[in-house]
C-alpha atoms as a PDB file:
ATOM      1  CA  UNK A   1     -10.848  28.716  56.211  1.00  0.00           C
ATOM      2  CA  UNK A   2      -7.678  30.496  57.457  1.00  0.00           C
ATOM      3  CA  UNK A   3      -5.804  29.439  54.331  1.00  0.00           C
ATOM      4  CA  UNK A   4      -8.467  30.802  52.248  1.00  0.00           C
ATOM      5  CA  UNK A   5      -8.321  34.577  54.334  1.00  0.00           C
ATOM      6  CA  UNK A   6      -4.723  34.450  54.222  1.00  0.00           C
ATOM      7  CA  UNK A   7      -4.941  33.715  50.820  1.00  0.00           C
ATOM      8  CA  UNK A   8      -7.575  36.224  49.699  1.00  0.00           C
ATOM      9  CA  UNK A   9      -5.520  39.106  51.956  1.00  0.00           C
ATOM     10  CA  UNK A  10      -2.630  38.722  49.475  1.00  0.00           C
ATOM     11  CA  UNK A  11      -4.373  39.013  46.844  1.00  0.00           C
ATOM     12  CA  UNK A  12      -6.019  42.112  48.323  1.00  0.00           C
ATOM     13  CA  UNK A  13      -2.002  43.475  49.276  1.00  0.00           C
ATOM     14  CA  UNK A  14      -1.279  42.566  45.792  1.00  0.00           C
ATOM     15  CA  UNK A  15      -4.116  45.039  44.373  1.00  0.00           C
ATOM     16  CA  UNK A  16      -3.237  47.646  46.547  1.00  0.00           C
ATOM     17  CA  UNK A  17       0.495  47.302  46.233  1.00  0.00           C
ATOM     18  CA  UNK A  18      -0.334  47.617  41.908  1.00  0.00           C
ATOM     19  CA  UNK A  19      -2.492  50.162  42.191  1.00  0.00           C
ATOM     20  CA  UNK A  20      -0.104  52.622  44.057  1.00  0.00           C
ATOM     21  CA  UNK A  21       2.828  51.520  41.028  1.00  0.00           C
ATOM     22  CA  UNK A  22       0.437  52.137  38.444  1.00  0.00           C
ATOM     23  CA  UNK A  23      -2.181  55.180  39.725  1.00  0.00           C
ATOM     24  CA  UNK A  24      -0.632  57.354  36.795  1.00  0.00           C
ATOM     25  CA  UNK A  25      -0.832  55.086  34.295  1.00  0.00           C
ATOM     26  CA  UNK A  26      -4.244  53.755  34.826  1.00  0.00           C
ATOM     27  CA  UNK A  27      -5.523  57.055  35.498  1.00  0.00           C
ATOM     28  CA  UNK A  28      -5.994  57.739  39.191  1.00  0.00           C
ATOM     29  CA  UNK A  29      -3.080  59.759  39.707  1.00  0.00           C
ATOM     30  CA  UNK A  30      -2.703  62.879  37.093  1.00  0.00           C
ATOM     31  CA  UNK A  31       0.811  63.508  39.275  1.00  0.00           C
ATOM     32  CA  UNK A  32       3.599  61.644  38.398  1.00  0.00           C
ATOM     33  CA  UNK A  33       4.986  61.997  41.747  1.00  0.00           C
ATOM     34  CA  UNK A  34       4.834  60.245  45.051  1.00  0.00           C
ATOM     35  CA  UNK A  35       2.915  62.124  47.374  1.00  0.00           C
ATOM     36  CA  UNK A  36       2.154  61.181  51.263  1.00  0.00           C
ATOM     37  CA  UNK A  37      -1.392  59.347  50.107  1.00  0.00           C
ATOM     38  CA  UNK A  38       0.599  57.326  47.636  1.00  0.00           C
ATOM     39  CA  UNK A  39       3.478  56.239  49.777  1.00  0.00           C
ATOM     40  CA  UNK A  40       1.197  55.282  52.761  1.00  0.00           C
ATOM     41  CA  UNK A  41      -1.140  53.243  50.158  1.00  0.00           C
ATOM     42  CA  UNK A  42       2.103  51.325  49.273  1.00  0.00           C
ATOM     43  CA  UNK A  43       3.874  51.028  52.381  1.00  0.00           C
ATOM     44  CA  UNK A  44      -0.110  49.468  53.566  1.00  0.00           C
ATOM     45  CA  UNK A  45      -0.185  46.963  50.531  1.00  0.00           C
ATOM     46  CA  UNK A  46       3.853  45.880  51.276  1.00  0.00           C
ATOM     47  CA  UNK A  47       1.989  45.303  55.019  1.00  0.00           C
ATOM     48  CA  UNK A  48      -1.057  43.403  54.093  1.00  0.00           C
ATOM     49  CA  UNK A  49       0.967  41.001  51.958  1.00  0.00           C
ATOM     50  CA  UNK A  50       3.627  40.553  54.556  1.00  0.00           C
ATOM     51  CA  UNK A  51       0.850  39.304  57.049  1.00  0.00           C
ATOM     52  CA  UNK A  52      -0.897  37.533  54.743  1.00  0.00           C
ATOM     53  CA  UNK A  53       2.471  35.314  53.749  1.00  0.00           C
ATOM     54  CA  UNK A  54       3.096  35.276  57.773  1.00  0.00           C
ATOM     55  CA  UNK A  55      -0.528  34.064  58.162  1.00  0.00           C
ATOM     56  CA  UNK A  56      -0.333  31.566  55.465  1.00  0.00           C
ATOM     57  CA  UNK A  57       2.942  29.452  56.525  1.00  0.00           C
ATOM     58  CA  UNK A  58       2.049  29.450  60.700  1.00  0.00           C
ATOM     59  CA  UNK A  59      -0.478  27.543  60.651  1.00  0.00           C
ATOM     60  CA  UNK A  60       1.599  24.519  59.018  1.00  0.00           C
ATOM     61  CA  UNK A  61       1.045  21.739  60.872  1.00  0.00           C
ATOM     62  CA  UNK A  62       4.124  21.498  63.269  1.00  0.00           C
ATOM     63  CA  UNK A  63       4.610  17.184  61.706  1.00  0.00           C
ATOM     64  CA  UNK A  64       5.532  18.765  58.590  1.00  0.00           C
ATOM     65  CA  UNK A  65       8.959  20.406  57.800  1.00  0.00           C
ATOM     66  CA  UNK A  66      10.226  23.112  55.216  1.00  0.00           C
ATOM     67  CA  UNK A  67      13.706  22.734  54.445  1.00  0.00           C
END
C-alpha cells in the first residue's frame, strides 16, 4: 500500500511539475513569463516527486541490496 502512495505521489509531482512547463501552451497561462504562482507550483511538483522517489526506495527490505 505504501508502494502504491509513493507511486501515485509521483505521478501527481509529475502533473504538477508539466503543468507549470506547459501553462502557456496548454492555455492556463496567457503570460509567457514566470511569475511567483508559477515558480512555487514548480518548485512544489520538483518536491512532491523528490519524496515520492525517497518514499519509494526506503522501504526496501534491508536483505536486499542496490549496487
Amino acid at each position: 500500500m505504501k508502494r502504491y502512495l509513493a507511486a501515485m505521489a509521483l505521478l501527481l509531482g509529475t502533473i504538477v511539475v508539466a503543468v507549470a512547463i506547459l501553462a502557456t501552451q496548454i492555455g492556463l497561462d496567457h503570460n509567457a513569463g514566470w511569475g511567483l504562482r508559477r515558480t512555487a507550483l514548480l518548485f512544489f511538483g520538483i518536491l512532491i516527486v523528490a519524496l515520492a522517489i525517497y518514499f519509494q526506495f526506503r522501504y526496501i527490505p534491508s536483505e536486499i541490496q542496490i549496487c
